[in-house]
PDB file of N, CA and C in Angstrom:
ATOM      1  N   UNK A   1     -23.568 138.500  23.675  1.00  0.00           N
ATOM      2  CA  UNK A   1     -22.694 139.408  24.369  1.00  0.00           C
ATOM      3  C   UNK A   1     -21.378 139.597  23.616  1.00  0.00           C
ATOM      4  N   UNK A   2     -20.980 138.720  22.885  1.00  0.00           N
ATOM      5  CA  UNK A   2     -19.683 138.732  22.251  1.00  0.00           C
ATOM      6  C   UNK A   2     -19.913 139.664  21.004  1.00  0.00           C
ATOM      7  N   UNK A   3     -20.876 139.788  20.625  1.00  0.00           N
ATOM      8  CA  UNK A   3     -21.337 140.294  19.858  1.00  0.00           C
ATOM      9  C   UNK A   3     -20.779 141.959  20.015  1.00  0.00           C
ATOM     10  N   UNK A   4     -20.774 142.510  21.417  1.00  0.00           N
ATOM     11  CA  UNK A   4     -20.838 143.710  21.722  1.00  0.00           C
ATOM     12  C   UNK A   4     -19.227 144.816  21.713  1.00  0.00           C
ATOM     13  N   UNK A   5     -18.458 142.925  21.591  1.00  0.00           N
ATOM     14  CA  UNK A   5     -16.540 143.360  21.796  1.00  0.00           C
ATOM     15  C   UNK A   5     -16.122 143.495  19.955  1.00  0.00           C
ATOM     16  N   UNK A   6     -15.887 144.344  19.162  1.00  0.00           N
ATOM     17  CA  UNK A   6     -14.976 144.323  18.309  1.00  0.00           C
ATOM     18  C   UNK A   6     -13.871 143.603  17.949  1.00  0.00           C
ATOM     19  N   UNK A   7     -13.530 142.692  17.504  1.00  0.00           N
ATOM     20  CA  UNK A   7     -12.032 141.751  17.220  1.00  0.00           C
ATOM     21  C   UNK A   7     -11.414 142.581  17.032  1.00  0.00           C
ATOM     22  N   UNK A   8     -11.333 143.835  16.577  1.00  0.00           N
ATOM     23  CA  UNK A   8     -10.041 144.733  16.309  1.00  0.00           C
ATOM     24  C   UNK A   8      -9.526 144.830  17.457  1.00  0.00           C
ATOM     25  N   UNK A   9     -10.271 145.744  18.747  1.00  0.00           N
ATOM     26  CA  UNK A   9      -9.547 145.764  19.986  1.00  0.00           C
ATOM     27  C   UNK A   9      -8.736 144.342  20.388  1.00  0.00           C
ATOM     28  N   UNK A  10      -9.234 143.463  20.397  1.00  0.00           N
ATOM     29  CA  UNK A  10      -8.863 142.266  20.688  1.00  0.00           C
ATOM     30  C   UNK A  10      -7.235 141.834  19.694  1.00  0.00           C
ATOM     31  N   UNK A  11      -7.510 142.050  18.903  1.00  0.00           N
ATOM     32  CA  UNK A  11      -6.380 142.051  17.802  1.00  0.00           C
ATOM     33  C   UNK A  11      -4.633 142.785  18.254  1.00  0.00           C
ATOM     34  N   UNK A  12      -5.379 144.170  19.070  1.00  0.00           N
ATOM     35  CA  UNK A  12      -4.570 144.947  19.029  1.00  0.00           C
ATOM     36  C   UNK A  12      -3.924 144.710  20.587  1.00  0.00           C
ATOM     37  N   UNK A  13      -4.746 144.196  21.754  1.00  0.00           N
ATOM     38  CA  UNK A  13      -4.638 143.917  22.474  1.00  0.00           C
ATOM     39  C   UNK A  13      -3.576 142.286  22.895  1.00  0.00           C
ATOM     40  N   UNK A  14      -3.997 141.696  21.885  1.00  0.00           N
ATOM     41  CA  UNK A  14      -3.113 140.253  21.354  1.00  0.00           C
ATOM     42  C   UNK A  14      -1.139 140.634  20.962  1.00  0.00           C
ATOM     43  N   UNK A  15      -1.789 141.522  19.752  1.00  0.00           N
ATOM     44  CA  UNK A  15      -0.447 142.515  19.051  1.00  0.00           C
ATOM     45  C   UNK A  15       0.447 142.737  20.424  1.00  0.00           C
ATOM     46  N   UNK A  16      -0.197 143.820  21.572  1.00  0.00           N
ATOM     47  CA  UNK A  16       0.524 144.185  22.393  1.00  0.00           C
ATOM     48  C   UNK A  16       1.366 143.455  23.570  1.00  0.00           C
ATOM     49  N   UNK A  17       0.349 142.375  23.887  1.00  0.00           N
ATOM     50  CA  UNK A  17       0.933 141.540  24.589  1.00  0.00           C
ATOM     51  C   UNK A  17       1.898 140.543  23.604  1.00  0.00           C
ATOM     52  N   UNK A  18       2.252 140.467  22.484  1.00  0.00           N
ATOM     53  CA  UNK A  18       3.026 139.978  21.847  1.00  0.00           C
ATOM     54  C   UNK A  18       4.241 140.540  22.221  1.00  0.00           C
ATOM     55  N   UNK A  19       4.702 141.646  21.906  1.00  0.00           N
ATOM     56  CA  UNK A  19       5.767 142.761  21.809  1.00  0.00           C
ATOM     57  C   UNK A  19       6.151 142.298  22.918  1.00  0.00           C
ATOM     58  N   UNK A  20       5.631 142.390  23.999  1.00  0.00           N
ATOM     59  CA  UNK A  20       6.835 141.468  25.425  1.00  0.00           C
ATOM     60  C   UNK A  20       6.721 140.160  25.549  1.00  0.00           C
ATOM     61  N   UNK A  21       6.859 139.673  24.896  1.00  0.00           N
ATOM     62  CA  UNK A  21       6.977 138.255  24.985  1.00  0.00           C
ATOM     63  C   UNK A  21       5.993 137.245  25.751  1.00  0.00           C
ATOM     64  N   UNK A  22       4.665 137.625  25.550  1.00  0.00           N
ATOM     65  CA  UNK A  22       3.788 136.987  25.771  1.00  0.00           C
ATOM     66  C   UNK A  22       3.001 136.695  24.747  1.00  0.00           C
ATOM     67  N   UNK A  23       3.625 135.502  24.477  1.00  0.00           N
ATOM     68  CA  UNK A  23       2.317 134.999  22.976  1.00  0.00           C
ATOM     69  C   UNK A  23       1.224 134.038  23.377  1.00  0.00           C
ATOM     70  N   UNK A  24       1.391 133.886  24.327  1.00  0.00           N
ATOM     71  CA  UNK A  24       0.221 133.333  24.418  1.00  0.00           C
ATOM     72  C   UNK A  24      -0.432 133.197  26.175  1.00  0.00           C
ATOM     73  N   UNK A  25      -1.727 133.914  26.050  1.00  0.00           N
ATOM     74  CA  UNK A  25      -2.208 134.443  27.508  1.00  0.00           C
ATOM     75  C   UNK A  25      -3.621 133.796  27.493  1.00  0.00           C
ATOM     76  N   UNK A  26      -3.531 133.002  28.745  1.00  0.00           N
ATOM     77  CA  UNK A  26      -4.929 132.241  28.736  1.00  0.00           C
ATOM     78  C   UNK A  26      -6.105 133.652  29.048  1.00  0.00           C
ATOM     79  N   UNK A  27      -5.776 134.540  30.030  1.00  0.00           N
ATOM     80  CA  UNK A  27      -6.846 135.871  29.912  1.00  0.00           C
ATOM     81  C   UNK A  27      -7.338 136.391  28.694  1.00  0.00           C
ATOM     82  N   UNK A  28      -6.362 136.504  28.000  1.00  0.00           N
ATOM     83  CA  UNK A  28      -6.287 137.661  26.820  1.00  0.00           C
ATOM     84  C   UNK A  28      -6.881 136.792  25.235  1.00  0.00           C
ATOM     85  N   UNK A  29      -6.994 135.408  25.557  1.00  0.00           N
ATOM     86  CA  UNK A  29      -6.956 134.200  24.189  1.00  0.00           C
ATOM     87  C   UNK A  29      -8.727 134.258  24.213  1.00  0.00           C
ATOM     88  N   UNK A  30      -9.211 134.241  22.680  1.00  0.00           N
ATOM     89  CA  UNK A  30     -10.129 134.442  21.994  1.00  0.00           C
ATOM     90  C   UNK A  30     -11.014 133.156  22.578  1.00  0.00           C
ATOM     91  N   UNK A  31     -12.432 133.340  22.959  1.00  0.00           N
ATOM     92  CA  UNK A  31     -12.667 132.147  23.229  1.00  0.00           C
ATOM     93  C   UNK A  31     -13.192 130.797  21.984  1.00  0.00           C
ATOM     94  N   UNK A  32     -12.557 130.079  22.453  1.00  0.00           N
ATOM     95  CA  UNK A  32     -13.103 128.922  21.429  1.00  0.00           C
ATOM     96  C   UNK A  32     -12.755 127.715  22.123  1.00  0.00           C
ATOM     97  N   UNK A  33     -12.770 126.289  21.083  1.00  0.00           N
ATOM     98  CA  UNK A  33     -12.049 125.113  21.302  1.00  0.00           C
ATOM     99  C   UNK A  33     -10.910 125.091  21.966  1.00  0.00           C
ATOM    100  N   UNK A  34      -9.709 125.690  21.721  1.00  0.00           N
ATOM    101  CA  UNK A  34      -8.225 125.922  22.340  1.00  0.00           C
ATOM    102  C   UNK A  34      -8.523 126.686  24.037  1.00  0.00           C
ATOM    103  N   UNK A  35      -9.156 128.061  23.575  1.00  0.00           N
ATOM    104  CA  UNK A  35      -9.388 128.474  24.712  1.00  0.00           C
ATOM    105  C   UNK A  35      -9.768 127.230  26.113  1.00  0.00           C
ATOM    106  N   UNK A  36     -11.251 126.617  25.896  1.00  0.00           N
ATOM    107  CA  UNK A  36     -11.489 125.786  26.904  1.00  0.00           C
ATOM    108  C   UNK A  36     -10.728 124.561  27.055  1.00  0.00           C
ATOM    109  N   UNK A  37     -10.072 123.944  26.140  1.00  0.00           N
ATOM    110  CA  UNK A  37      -8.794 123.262  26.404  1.00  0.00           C
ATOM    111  C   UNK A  37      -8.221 123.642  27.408  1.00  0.00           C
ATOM    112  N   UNK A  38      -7.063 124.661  27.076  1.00  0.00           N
ATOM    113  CA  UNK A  38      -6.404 125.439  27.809  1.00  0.00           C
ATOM    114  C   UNK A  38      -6.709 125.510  29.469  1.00  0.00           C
ATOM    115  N   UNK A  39      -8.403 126.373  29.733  1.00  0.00           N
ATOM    116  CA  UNK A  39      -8.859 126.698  30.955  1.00  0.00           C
ATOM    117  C   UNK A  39      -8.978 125.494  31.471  1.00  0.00           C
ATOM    118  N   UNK A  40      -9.019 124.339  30.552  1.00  0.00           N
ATOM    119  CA  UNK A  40      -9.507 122.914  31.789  1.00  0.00           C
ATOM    120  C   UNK A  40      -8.385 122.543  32.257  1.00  0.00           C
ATOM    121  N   UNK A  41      -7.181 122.645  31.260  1.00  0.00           N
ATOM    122  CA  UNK A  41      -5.902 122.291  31.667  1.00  0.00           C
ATOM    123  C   UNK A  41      -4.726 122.910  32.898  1.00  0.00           C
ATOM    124  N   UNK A  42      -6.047 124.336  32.890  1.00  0.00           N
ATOM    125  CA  UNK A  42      -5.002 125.130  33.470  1.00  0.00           C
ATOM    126  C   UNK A  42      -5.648 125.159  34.954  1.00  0.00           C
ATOM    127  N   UNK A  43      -6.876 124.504  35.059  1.00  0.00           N
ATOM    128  CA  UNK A  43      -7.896 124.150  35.896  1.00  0.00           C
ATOM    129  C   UNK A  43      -7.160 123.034  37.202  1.00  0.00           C
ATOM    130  N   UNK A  44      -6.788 122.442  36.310  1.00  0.00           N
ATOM    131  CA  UNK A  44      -6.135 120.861  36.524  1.00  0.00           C
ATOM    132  C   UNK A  44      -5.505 121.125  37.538  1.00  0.00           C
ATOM    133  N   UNK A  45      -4.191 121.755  37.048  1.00  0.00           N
ATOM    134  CA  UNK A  45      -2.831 121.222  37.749  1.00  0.00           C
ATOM    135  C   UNK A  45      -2.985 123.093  38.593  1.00  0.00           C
ATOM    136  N   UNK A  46      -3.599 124.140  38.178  1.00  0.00           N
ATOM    137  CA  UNK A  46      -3.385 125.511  39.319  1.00  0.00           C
ATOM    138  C   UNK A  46      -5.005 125.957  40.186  1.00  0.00           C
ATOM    139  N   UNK A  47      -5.014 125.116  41.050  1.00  0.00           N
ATOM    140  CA  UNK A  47      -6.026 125.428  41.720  1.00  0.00           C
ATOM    141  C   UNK A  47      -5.609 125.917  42.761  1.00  0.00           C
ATOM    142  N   UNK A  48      -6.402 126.243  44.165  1.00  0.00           N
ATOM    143  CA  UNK A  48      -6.691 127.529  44.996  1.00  0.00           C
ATOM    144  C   UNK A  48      -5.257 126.868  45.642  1.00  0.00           C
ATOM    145  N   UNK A  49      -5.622 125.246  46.546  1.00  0.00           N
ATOM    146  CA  UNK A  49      -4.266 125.090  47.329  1.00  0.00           C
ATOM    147  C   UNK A  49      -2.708 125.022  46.267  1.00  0.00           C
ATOM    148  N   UNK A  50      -2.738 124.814  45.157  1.00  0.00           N
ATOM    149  CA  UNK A  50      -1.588 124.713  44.231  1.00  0.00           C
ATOM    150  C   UNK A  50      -0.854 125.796  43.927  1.00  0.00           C
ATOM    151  N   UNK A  51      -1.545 127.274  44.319  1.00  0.00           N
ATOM    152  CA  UNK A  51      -1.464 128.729  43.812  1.00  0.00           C
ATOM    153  C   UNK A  51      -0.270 129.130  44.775  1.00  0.00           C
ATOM    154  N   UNK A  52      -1.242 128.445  46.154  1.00  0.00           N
ATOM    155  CA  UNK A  52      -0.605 129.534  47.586  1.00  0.00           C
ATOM    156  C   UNK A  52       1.077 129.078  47.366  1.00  0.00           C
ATOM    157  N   UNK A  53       1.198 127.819  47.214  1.00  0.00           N
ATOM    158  CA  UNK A  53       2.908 127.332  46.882  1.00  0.00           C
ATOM    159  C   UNK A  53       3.978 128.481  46.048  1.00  0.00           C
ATOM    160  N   UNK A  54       3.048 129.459  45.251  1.00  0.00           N
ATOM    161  CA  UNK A  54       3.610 130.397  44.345  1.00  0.00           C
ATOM    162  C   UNK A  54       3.559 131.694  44.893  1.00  0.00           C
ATOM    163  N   UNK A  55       3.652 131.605  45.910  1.00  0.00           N
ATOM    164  CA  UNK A  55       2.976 132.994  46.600  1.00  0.00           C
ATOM    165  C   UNK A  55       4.543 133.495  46.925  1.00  0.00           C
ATOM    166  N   UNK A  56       5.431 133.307  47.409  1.00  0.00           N
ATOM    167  CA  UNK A  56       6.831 133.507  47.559  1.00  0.00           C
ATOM    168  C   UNK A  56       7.745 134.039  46.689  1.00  0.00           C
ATOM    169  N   UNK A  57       7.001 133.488  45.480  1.00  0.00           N
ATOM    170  CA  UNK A  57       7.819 133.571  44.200  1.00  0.00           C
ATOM    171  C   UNK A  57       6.953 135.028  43.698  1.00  0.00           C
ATOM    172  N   UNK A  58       5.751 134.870  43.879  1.00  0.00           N
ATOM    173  CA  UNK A  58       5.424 136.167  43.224  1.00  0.00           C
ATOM    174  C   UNK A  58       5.723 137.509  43.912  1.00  0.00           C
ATOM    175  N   UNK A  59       5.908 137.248  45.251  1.00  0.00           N
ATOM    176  CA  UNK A  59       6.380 138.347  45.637  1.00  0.00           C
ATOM    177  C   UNK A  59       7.581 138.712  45.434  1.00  0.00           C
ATOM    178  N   UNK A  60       8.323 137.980  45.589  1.00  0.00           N
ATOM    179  CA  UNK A  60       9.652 138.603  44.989  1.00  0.00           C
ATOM    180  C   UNK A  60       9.725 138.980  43.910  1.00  0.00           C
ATOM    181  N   UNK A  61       8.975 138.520  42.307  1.00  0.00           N
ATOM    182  CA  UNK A  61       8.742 139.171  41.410  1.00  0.00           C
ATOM    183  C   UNK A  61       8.078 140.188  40.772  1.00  0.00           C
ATOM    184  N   UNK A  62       7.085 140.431  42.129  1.00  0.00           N
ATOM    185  CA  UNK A  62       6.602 141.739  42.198  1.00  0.00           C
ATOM    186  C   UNK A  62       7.518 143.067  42.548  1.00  0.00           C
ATOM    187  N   UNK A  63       8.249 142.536  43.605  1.00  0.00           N
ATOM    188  CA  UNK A  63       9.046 143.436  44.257  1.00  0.00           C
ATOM    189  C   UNK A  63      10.637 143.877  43.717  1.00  0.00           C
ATOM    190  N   UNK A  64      10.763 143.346  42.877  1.00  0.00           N
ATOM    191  CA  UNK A  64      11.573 143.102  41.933  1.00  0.00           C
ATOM    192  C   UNK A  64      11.223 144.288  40.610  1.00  0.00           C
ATOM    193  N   UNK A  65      10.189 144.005  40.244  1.00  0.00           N
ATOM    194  CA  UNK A  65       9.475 144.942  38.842  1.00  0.00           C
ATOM    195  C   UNK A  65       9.452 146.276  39.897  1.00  0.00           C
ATOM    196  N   UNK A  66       8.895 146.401  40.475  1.00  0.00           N
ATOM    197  CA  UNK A  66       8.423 147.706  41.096  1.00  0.00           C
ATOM    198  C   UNK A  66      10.100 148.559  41.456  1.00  0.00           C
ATOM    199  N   UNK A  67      11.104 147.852  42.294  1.00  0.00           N
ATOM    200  CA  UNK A  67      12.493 148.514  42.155  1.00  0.00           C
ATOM    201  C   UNK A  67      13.116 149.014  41.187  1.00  0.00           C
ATOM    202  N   UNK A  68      13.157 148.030  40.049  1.00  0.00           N
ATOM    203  CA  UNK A  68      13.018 148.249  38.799  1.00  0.00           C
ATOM    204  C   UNK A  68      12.454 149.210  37.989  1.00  0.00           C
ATOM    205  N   UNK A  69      11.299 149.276  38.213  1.00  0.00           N
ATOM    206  CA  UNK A  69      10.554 150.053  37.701  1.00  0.00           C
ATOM    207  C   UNK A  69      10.570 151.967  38.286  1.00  0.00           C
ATOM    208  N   UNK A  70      11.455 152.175  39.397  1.00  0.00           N
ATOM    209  CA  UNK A  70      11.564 152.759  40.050  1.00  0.00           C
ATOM    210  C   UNK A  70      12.769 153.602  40.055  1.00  0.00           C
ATOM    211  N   UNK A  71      13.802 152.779  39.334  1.00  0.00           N
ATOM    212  CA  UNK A  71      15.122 152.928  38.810  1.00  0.00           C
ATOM    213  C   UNK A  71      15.163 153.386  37.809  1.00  0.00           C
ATOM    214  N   UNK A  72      14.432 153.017  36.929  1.00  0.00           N
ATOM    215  CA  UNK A  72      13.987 152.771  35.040  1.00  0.00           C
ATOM    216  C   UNK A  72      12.981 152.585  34.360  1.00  0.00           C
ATOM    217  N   UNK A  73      12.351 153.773  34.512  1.00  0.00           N
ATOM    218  CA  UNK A  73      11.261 153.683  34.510  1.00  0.00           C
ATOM    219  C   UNK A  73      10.926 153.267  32.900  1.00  0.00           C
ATOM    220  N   UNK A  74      11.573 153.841  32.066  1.00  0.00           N
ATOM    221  CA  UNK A  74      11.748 154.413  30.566  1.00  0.00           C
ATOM    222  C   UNK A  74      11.999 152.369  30.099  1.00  0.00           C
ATOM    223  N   UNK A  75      12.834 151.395  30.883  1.00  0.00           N
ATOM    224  CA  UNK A  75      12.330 150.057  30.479  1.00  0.00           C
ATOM    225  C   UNK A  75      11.127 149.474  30.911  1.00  0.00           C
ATOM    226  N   UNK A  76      10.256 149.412  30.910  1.00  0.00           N
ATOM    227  CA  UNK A  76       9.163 149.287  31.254  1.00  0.00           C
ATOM    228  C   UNK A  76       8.969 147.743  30.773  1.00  0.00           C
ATOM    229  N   UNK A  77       9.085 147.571  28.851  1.00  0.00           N
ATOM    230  CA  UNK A  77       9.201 146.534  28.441  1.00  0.00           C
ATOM    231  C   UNK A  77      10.250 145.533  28.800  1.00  0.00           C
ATOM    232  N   UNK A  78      11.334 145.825  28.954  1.00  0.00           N
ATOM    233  CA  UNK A  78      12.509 145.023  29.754  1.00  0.00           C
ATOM    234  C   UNK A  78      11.915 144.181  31.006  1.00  0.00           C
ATOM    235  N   UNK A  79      11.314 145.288  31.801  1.00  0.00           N
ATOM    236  CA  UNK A  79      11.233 144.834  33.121  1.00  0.00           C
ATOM    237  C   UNK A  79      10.412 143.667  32.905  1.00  0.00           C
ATOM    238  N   UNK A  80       9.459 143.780  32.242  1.00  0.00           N
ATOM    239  CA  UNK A  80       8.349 142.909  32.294  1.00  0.00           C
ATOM    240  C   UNK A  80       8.962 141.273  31.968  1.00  0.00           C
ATOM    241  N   UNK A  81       9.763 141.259  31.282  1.00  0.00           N
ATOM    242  CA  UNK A  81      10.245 140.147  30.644  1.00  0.00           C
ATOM    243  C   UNK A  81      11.554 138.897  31.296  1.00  0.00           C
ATOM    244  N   UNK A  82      11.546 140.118  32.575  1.00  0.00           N
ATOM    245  CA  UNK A  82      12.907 139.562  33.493  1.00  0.00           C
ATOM    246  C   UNK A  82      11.588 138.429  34.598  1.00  0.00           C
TER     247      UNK A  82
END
């Protein structure tokens, strides 16, 4: 199946999420050794009851981008990074 994705897209997709300051995205990361590292680690400590604790926080940072985004639209990259 991997067979069927191009590394270029992937490349360019990596590239982009770079530019805002995301270098490194457990979604977006190539799978390998690091990758399943990563997912076990990230397995660990953010599971279903560990998530809901963040639920407060994401809303306000949702609601936050979207005002933002609503104001200014033209920062788009800014917003993302606040």
């Amino acid at each position: 199946m991997s067979g069927s994705y191009g590394l270029a897209s992937g490349d360019i997709l990596i590239t982009a999420t770079s530019s805002f300051g995301m270098d490194y995205n457990l979604g977006l990361a190539r799978y390998g050794t690091a990758w399943r590292h990563s997912r076990r680690e990230f397995q660990a400590y953010m599971g279903p009851a560990d998530l809901e604790a963040y639920r407060p926080l994401e809303l306000q940072a949702v609601h936050r981008l979207l005002r933002n985004l609503l104001s200014s639209p033209d920062n788009f990259p800014q917003h993302l990074k606040q």
